[in-house]
Protein backbone atom coordinates (compact mmCIF):
# COMPACT_ATOMS: atom_id res chain seq x y z
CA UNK A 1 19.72 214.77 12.25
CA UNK A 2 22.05 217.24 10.97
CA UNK A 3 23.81 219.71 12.45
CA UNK A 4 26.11 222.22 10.43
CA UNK A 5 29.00 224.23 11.66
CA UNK A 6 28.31 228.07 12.27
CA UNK A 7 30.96 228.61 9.57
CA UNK A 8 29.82 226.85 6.72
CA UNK A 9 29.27 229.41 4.19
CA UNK A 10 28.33 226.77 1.97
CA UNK A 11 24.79 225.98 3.15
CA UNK A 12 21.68 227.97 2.26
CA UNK A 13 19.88 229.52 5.59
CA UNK A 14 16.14 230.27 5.37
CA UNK A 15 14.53 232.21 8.00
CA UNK A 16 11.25 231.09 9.00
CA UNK A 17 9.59 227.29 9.04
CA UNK A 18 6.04 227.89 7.69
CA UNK A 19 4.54 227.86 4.09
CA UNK A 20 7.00 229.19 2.23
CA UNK A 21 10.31 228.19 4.73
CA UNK A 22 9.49 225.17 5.54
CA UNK A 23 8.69 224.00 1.97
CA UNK A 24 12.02 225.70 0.47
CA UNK A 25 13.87 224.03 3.06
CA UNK A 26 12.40 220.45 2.54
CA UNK A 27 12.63 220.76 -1.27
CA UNK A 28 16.40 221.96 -1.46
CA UNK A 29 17.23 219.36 1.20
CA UNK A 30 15.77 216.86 -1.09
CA UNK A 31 17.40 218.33 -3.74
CA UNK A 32 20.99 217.52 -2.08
CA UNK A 33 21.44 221.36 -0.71
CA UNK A 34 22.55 221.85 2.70
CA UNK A 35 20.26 224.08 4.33
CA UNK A 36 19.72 225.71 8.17
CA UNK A 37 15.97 226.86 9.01
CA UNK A 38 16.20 229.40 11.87
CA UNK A 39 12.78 229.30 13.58
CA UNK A 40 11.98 231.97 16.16
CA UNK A 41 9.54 229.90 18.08
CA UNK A 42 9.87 226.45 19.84
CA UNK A 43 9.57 222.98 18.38
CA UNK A 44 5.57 221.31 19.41
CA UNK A 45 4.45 218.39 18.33
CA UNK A 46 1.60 217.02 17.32
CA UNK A 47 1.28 215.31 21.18
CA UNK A 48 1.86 218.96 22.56
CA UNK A 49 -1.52 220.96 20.66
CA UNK A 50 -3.92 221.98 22.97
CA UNK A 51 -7.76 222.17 22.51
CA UNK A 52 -8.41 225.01 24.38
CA UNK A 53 -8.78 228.43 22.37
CA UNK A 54 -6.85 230.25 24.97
CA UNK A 55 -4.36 228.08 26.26
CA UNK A 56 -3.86 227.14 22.41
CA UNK A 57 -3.37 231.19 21.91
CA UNK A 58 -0.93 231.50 24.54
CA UNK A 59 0.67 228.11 23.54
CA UNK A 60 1.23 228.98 20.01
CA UNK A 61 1.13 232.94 18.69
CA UNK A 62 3.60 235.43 18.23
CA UNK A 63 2.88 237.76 21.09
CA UNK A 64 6.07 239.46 20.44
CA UNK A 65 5.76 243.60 21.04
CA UNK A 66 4.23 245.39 17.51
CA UNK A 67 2.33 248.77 16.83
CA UNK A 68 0.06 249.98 14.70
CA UNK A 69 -1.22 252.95 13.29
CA UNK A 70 -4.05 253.98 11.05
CA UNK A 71 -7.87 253.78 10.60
CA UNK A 72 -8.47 250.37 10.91
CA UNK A 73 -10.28 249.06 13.85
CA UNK A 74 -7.92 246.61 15.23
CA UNK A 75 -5.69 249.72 15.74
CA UNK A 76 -8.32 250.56 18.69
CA UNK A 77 -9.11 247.02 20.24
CA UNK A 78 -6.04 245.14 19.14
CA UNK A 79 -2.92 247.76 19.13
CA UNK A 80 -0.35 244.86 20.01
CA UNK A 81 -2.17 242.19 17.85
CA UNK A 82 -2.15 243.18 14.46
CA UNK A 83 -1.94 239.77 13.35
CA UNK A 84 -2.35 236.24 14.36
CA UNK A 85 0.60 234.01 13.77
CA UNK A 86 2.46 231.59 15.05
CA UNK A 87 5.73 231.60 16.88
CA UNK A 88 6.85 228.00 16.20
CA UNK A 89 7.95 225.06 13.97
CA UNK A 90 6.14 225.09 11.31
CA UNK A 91 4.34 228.84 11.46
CA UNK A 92 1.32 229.40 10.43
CA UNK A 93 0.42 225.75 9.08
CA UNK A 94 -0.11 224.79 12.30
CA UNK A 95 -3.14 227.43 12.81
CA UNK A 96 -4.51 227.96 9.32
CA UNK A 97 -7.89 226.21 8.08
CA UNK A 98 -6.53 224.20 5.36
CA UNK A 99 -7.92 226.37 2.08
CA UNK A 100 -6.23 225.82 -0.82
CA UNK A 101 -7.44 227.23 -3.92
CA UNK A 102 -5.52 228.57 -7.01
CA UNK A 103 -5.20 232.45 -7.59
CA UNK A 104 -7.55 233.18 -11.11
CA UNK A 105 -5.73 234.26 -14.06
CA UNK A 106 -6.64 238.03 -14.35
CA UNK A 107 -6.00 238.32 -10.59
CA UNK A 108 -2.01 238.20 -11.39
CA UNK A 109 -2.86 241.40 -13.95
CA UNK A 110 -4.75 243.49 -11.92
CA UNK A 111 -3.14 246.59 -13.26
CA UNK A 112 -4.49 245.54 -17.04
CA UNK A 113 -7.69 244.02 -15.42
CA UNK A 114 -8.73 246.70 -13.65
CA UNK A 115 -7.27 249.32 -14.84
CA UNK A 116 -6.26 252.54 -12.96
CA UNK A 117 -7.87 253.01 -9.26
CA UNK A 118 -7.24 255.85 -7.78
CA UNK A 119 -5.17 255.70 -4.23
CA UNK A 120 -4.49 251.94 -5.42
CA UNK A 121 -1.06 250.74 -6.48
CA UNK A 122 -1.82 247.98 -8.18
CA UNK A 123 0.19 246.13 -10.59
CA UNK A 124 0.51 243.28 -12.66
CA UNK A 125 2.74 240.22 -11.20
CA UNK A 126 5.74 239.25 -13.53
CA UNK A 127 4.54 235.78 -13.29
CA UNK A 128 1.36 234.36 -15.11
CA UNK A 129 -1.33 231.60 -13.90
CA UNK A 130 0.00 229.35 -17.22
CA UNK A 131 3.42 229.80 -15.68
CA UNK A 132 2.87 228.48 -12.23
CA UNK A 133 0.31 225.77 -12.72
CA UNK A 134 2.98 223.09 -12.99
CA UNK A 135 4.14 223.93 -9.49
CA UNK A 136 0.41 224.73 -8.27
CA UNK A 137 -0.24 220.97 -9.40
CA UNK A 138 2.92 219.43 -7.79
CA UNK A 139 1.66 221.50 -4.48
CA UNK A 140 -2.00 220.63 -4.21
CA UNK A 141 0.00 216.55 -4.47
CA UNK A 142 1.94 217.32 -2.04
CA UNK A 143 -0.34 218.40 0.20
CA UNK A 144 -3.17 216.31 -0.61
CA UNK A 145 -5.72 219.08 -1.55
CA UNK A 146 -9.57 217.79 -1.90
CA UNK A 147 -10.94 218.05 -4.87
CA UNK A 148 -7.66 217.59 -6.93
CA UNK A 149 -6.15 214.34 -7.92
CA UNK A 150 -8.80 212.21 -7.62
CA UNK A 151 -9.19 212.87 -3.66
CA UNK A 152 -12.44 213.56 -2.37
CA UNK A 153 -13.97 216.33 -0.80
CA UNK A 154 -14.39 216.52 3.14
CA UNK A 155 -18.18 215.72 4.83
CA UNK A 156 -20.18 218.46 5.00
CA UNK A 157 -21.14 219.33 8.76
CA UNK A 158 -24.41 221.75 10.19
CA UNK A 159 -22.31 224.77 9.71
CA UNK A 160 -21.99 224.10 5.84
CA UNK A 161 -25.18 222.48 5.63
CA UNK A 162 -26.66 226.11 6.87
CA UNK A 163 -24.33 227.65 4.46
CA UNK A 164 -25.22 225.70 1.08
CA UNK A 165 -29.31 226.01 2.10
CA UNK A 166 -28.69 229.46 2.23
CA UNK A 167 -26.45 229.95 -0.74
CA UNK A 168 -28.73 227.88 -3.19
CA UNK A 169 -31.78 229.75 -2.24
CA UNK A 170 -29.56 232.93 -3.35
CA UNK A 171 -29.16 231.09 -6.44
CA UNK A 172 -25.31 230.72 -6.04
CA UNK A 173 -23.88 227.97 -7.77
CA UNK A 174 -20.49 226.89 -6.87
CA UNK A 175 -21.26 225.67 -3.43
CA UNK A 176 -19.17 222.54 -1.69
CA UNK A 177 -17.09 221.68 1.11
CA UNK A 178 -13.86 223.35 -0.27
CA UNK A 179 -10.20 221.99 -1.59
CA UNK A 180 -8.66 221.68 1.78
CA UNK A 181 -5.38 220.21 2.42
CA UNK A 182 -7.15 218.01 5.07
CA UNK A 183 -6.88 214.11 4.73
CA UNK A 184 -10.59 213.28 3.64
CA UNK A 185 -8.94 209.64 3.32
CA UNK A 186 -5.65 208.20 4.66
CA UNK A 187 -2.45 209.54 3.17
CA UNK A 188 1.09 210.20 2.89
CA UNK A 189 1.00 208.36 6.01
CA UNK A 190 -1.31 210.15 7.98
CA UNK A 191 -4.96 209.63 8.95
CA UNK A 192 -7.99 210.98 7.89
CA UNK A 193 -9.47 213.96 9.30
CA UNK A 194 -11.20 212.85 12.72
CA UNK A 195 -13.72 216.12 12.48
CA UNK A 196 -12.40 217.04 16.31
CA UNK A 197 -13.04 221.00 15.31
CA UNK A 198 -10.08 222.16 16.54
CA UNK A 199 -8.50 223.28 13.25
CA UNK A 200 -7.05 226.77 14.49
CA UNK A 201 -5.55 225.25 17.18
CA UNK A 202 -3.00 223.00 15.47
CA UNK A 203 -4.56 219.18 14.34
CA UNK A 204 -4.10 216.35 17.04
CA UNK A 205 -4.89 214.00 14.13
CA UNK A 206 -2.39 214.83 11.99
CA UNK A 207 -4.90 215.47 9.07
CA UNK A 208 -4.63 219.09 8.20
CA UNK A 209 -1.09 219.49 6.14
CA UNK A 210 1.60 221.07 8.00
CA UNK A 211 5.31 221.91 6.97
CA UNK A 212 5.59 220.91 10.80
CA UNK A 213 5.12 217.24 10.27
CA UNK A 214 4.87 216.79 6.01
CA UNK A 215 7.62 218.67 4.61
CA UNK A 216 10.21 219.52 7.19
CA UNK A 217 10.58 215.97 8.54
CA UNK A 218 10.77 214.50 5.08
CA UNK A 219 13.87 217.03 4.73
CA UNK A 220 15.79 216.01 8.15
CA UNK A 221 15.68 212.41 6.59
CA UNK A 222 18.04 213.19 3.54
CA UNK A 223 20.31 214.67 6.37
CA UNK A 224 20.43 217.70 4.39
CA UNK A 225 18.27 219.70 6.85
CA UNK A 226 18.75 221.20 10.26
CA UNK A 227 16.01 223.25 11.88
CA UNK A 228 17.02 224.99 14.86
CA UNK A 229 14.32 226.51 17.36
CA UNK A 230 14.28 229.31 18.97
CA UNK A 231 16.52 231.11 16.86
CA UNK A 232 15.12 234.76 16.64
CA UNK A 233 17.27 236.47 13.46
CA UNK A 234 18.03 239.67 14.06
CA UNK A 235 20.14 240.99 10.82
CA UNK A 236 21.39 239.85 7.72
CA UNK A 237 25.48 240.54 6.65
CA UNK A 238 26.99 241.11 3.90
CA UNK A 239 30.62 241.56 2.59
CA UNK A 240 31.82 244.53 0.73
CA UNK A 241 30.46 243.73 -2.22
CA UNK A 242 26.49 243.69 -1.38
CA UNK A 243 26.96 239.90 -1.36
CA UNK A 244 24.93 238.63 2.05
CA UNK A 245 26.85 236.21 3.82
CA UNK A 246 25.14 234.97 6.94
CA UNK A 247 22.39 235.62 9.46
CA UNK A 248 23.28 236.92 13.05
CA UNK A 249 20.80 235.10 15.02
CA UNK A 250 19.91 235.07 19.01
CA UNK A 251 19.64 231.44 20.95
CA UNK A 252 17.46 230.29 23.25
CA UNK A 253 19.10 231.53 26.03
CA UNK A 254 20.10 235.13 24.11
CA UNK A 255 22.96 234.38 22.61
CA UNK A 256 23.61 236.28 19.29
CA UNK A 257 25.32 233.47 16.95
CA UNK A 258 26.46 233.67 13.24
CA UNK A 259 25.40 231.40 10.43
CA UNK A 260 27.50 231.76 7.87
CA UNK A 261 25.46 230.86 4.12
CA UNK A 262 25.82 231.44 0.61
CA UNK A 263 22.40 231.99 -0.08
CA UNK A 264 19.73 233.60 2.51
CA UNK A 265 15.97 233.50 1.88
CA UNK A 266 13.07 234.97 3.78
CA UNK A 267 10.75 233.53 5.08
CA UNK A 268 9.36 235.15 8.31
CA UNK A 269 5.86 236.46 7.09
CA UNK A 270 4.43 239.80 5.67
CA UNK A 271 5.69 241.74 9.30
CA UNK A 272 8.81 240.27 10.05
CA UNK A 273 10.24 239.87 6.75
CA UNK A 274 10.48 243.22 5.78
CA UNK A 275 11.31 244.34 9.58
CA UNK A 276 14.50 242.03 9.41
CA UNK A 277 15.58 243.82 6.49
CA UNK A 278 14.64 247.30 7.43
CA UNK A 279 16.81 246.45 10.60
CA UNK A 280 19.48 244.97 8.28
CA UNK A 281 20.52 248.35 7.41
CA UNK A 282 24.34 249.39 6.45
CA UNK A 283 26.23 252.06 5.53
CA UNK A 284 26.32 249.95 1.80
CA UNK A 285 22.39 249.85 2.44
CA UNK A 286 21.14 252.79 4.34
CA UNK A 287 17.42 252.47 3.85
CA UNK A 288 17.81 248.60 4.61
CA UNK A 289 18.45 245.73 2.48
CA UNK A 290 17.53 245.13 -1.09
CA UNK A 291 15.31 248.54 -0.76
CA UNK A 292 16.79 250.59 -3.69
CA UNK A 293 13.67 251.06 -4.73
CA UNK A 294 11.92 252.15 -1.04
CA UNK A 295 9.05 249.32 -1.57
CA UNK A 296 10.28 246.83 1.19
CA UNK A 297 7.48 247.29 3.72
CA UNK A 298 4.71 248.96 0.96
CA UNK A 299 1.98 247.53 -0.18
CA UNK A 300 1.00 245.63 2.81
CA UNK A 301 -2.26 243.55 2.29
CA UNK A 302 -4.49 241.49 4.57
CA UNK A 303 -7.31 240.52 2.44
CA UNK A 304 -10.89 242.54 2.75
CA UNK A 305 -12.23 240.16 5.93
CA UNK A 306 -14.97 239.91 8.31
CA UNK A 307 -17.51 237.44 9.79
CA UNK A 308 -20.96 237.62 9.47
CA UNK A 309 -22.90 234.88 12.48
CA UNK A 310 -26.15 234.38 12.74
CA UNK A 311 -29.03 232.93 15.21
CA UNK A 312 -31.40 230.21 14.67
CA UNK A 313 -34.01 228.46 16.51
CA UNK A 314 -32.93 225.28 16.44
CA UNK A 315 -29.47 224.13 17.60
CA UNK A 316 -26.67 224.38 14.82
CA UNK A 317 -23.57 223.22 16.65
CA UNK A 318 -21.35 224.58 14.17
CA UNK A 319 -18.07 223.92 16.36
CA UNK A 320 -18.44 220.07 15.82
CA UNK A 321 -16.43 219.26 12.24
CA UNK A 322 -14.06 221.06 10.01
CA UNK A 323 -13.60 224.47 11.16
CA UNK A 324 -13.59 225.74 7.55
CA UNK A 325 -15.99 223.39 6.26
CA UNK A 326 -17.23 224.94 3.08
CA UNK A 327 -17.06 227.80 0.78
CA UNK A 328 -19.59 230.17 -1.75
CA UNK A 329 -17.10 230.71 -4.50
CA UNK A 330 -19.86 232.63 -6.81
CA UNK A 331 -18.88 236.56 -5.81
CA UNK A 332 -15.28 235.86 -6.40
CA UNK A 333 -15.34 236.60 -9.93
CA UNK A 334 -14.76 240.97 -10.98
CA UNK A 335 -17.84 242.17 -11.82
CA UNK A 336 -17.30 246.08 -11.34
CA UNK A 337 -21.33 246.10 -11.98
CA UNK A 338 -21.42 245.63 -7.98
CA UNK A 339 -19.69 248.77 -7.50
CA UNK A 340 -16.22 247.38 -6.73
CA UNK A 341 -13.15 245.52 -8.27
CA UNK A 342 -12.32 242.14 -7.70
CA UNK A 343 -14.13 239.62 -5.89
CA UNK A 344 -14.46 237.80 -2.71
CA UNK A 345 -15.87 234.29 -1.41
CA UNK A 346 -17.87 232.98 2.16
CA UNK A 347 -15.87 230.28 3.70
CA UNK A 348 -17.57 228.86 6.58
CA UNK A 349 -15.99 229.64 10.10
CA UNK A 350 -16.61 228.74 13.68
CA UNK A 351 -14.84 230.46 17.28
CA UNK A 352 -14.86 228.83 20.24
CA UNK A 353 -17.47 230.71 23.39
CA UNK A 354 -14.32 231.78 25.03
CA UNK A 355 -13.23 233.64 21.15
CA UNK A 356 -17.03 234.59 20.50
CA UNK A 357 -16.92 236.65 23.82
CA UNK A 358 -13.71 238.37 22.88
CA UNK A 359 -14.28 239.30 19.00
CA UNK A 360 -17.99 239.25 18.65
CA UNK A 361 -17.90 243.09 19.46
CA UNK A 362 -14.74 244.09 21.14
CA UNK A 363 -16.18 245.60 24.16
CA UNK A 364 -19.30 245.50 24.15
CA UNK A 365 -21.13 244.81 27.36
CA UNK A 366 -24.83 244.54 27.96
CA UNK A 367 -28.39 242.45 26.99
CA UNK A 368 -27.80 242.15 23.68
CA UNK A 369 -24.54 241.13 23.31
CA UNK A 370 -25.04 238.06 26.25
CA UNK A 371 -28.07 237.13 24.99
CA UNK A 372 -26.05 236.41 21.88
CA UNK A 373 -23.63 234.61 23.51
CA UNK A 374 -26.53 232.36 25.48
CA UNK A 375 -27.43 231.24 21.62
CA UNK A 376 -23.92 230.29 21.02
CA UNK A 377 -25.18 226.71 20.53
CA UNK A 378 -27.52 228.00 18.11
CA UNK A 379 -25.09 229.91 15.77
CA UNK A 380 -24.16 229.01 12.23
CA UNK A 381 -21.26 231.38 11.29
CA UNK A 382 -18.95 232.40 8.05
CA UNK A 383 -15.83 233.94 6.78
CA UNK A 384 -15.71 237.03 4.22
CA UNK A 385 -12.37 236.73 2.45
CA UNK A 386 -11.85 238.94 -0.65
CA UNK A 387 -9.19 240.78 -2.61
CA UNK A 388 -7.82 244.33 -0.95
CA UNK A 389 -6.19 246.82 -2.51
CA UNK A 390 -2.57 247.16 -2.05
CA UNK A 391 -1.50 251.32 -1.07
CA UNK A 392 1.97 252.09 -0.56
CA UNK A 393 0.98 253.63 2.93
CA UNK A 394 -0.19 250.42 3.69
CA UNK A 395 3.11 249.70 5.25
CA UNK A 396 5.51 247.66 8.18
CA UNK A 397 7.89 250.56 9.27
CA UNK A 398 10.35 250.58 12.15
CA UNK A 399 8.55 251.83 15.43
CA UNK A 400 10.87 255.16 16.31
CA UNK A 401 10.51 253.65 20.08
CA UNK A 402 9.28 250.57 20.76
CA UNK A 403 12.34 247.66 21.08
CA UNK A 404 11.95 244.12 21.52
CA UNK A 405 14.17 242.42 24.21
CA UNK A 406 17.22 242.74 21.25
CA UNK A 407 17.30 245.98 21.70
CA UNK A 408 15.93 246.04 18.13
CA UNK A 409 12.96 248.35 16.66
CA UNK A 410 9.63 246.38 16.61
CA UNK A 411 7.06 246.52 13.52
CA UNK A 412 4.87 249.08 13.44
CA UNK A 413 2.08 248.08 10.78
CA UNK A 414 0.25 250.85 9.74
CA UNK A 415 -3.29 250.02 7.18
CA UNK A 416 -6.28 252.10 6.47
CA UNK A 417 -9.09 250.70 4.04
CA UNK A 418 -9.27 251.64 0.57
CA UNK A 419 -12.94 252.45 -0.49
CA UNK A 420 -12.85 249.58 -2.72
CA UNK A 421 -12.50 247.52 0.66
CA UNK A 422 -14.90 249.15 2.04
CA UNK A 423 -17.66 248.89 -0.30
CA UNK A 424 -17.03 245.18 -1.17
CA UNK A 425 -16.96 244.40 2.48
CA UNK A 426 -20.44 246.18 2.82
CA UNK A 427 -21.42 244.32 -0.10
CA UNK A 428 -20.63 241.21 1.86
CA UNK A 429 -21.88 241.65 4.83
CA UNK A 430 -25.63 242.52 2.70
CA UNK A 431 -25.55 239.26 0.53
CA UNK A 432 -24.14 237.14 3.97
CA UNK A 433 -27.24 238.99 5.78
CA UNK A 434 -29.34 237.96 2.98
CA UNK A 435 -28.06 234.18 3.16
CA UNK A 436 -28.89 233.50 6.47
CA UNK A 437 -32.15 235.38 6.36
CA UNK A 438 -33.24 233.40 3.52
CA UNK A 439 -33.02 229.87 5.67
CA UNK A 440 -34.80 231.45 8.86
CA UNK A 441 -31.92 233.26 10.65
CA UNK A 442 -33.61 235.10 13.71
CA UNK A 443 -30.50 237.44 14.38
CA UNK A 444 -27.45 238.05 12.35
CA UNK A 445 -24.29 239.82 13.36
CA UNK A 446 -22.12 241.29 10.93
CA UNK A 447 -18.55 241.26 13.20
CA UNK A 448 -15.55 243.33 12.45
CA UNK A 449 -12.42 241.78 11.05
CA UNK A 450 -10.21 239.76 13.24
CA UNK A 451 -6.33 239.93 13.57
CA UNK A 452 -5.14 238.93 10.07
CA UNK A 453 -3.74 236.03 9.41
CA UNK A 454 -3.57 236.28 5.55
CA UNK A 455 -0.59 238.75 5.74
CA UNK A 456 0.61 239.72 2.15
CA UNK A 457 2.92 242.43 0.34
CA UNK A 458 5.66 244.37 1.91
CA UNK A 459 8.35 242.32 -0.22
CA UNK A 460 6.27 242.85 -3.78
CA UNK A 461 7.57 240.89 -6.88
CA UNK A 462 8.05 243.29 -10.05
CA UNK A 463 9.14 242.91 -13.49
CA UNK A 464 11.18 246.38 -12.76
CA UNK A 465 13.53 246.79 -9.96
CA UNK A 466 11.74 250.36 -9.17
CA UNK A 467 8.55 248.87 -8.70
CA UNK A 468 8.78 246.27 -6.22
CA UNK A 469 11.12 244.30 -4.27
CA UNK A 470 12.27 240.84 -6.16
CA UNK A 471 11.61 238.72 -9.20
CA UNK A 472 9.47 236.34 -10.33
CA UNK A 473 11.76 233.89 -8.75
CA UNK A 474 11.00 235.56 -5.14
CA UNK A 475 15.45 236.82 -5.79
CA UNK A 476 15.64 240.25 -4.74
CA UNK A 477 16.37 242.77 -7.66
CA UNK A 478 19.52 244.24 -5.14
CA UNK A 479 21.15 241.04 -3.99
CA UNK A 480 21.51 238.18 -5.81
CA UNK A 481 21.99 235.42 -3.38
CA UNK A 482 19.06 237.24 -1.17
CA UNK A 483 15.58 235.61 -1.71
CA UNK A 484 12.35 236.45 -0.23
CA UNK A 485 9.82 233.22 0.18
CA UNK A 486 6.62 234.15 2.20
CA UNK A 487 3.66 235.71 1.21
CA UNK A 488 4.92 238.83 1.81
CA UNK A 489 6.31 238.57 -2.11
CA UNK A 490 2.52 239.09 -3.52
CA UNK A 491 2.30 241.19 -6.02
CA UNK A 492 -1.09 241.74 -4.71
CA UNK A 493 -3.59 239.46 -2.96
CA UNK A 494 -6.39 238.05 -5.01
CA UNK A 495 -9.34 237.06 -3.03
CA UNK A 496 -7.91 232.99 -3.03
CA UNK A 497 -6.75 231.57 0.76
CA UNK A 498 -2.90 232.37 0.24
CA UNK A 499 -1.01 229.55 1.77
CA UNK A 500 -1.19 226.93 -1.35
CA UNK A 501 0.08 229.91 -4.11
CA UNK A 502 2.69 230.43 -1.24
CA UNK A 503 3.91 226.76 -1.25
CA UNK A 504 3.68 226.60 -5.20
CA UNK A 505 5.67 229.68 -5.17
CA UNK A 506 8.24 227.68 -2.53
CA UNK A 507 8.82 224.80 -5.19
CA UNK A 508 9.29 226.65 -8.02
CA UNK A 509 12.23 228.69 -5.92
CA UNK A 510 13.90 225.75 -5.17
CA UNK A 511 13.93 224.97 -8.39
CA UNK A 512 15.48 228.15 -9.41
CA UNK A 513 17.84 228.35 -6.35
CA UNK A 514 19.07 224.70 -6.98
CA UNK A 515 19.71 225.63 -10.42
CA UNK A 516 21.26 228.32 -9.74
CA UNK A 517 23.77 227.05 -7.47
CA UNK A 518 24.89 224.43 -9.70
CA UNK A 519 25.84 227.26 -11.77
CA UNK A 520 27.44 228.63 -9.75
CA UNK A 521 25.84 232.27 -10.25
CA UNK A 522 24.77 232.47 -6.49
């Protein structure tokens, strides 16, 4: 495998290994661009996941110190956890479901769409649908998406089954078992999906697409590549000029180090993206880098979630199969009849006993909330995952206390719903009531939303450098060899599962950067 020197300012260092990192990094390696991923967490593989919900937890998720602030409930039972993501080789594909579906066309002009909404901050993306479908084709390829290129969709199993009964007797139409990036058939040289039901916990199979073991092995092959664990960044440098020129970066055993690069990219997620370049701070950039404009942390979005479960009388099982094993795409459309904007879908979702205990009603204690839990077996459960609006006060800022073990300010993420959230989360939680009543439901549970894991904004593209952070090529407006290439570069969220839009988005940069390079303009 590669290993480059600490002073090679030649190579391109990306920080972060997930979606967006690990996906740049693969496609400039293949591209013949030396490149360094610096990857907080540790290196697991496949052999190392753990089917245990809690040992899994503990295993894989960035417990690192945060704070948070605001209205929103996790503020009260989850003050540490704002999020769930994970702290390792290949980030957050390890954990996520597999979803893949394409943002819709007006949702990347939400500003024309919609129009004005008060206490919202929407606007349009400087990028179109037309624009990235060549790259949202080469990605759902890539990563094998059901449903596209002649693969076939995954089986259906009781959880779904509950779902689609339910859904068709609302009258919804577009009703299946989802375009997952889950091997329904052998591929790319890995198996087809073994239905173990284990999904969140990282896929002992193989199945379930991860830049773990897909893209970033494929990229240490060329010998172009070197990923190097535990490798916490901790600021960015630049020269006198603005130009960045490495990442100071602490070892495994605490050791600040210096990568030297010529370009840096972003890649640490909608929390620590922005925090590494609030922290990056100079006297050249006082406010922190490429924040002219005072949007790097604004905007933040987590998608309008929440589960709705529900009780039947005969046993459901919905833990055996896909975890995310089908999806009601008829509500995602804007229909401001319903007394909201934008839209929002029901993805089918199942926790383990030990996760239904904790989340089912943080707290909660007594009759009705066991005898719940002794109908576990029993319980056919979904996901609500729609479009929020982004608000600038939706924001990551530097906690004025807390410090991580760097001596460096943690995140503080601060959210409160908009009242557009609010009502199209009500309107979910009615129609997902409705669902499961119409197929004999005996008890349903409308359940607050978890710690996010579709983290978005902070690092907003913008056709104007006031209004956002970078380009339409993810290059911040400031710096030109600085790149942001997570999700935290949404414009703003659409109601669509995030990751494949955040792997299209990946390509197209290397693309760009590669070109670029050549060039020699970066």
């Amino acid at each position: 495998m590669a290993k480059f020197d600490l002073n090679d300012d030649s190579v391109v260092v990306i920080v972060g290994s997930g979606a967006g990192g690990g996906t740049l990094g693969a496609e400039l390696a293949l591209k013949g661009v030396k490149t360094v991923i610096l990857e907080a967490g540790q290196r697991f593989e496949i052999e190392d996941f753990i089917n245990d919900e809690w040992a899994s937890f503990t295993q894989l998720s960035w417990s690192d110190m945060r704070t948070t602030s605001g209205s929103w409930r996790i503020h009260r039972d989850f003050p540490n956890l704002p999020a769930w993501i994970v702290k390792a080789v290949g980030g957050t594909t390890v954990h996520w479901a597999g979803a893949s579906l394409r943002i819709q066309d007006y949702e990347f002009q939400t500003r024309s769409h919609y129009g004005q909404i008060e206490g919202a901050h929407l606007l349009d993306w400087p990028l179109t649908l037309k624009e990235l479908e060549p790259y949202y084709e080469k990605a759902e390829n890539k990563m094998g998406v059901t449903r596209t290129n002649g693969i076939p969709g995954l089986p259906g199993n009781n959880n779904f089954k509950v779902l689609e009964a339910g859904a068709k007797k609302l009258g919804y139409k577009e009703v299946h078992t989802g375009r997952m990036a889950i091997n329904s058939e052998p591929r790319d040289g890995r198996g087809s999906c073994q239905q173990i039901g284990f999904c969140f916990q990282g896929c002992k199979s193989g199945a379930k697409w991860s830049t773990l073991y897909t893209e970033i092995p494929k990229g240490e092959e060329t010998g172009n590549l070197e990923v190097r664990p535990d490798s916490q960044a901790v600021r960015i440098e630049h020269d006198a000029s603005g130009k960045v020129t490495g990442v100071v970066y602490a070892n495994s055993a605490g050791t600040l180090q210096r990568q030297k690069a010529r370009v840096v990219c972003v890649a640490g997620n909608s929390i620590e993206s922005p925090r590494l370049l609030l922290n990056s701070a100079s006297s050249l950039f006082p406010n922190g880098l490429a924040n002219s404009s005072g949007q790097v942390g604004r905007n933040y979005m987590r998608h309008t979630t929440g589960a709705v479960f529900a009780i039947f009388d005969e046993p459901v099982h919905m833990y055996r199969g896909t975890t995310m094993a089908g999806i009601v795409r008829d509500e995602a459309a804007h229909k401001p009849e319903r007394g909201f904007s934008g839209g929002y879908e029901f993805e089918t979702i199942s926790v383990g006993l030990p996760f239904m205990a904790a989340f089912l009603d943080p707290g909660a204690w007594g009759r009705e909330f066991t005898s719940a839990l002794d109908s576990y077996q029993n319980m056919a459960g979904l996901w609500i995952v729609g479009e929020d609006m982004p608000q600038e006060t939706n924001r990551i800022t530097l906690d004025p206390v807390a410090k991580d073990k760097f001596g460096l300010p943690v995140a503080n993420v601060h959210y409160d719903d908009h009242a557009n959230d609010v009502a199209m989360r009500n309107h979910a939680y009615q129609r997902a009531t409705a669902l499961y009543e119409s197929v004999g439901a005996t008890r349903v549970f409308p359940q607050t939303p978890y710690p996010s894991t579709h983290n978005l904004g902070t690092n907003r593209m913008s056709e104007k450098p006031r209004d956002g952070v970078v380009n339409k090529h993810g290059q911040t407006h400031d710096i030109k060899n600085l790149f942001v290439s997570d999700g935290s570069q949404f414009t703003t969220g659409a109601c669509e599962n995030p990751t494949l839009t955040i792997v299209a988005l990946a390509i197209r940069q290397a693309d760009h950067i590669a070109k670029e390079m050549s060039a020699n303009t970066i």
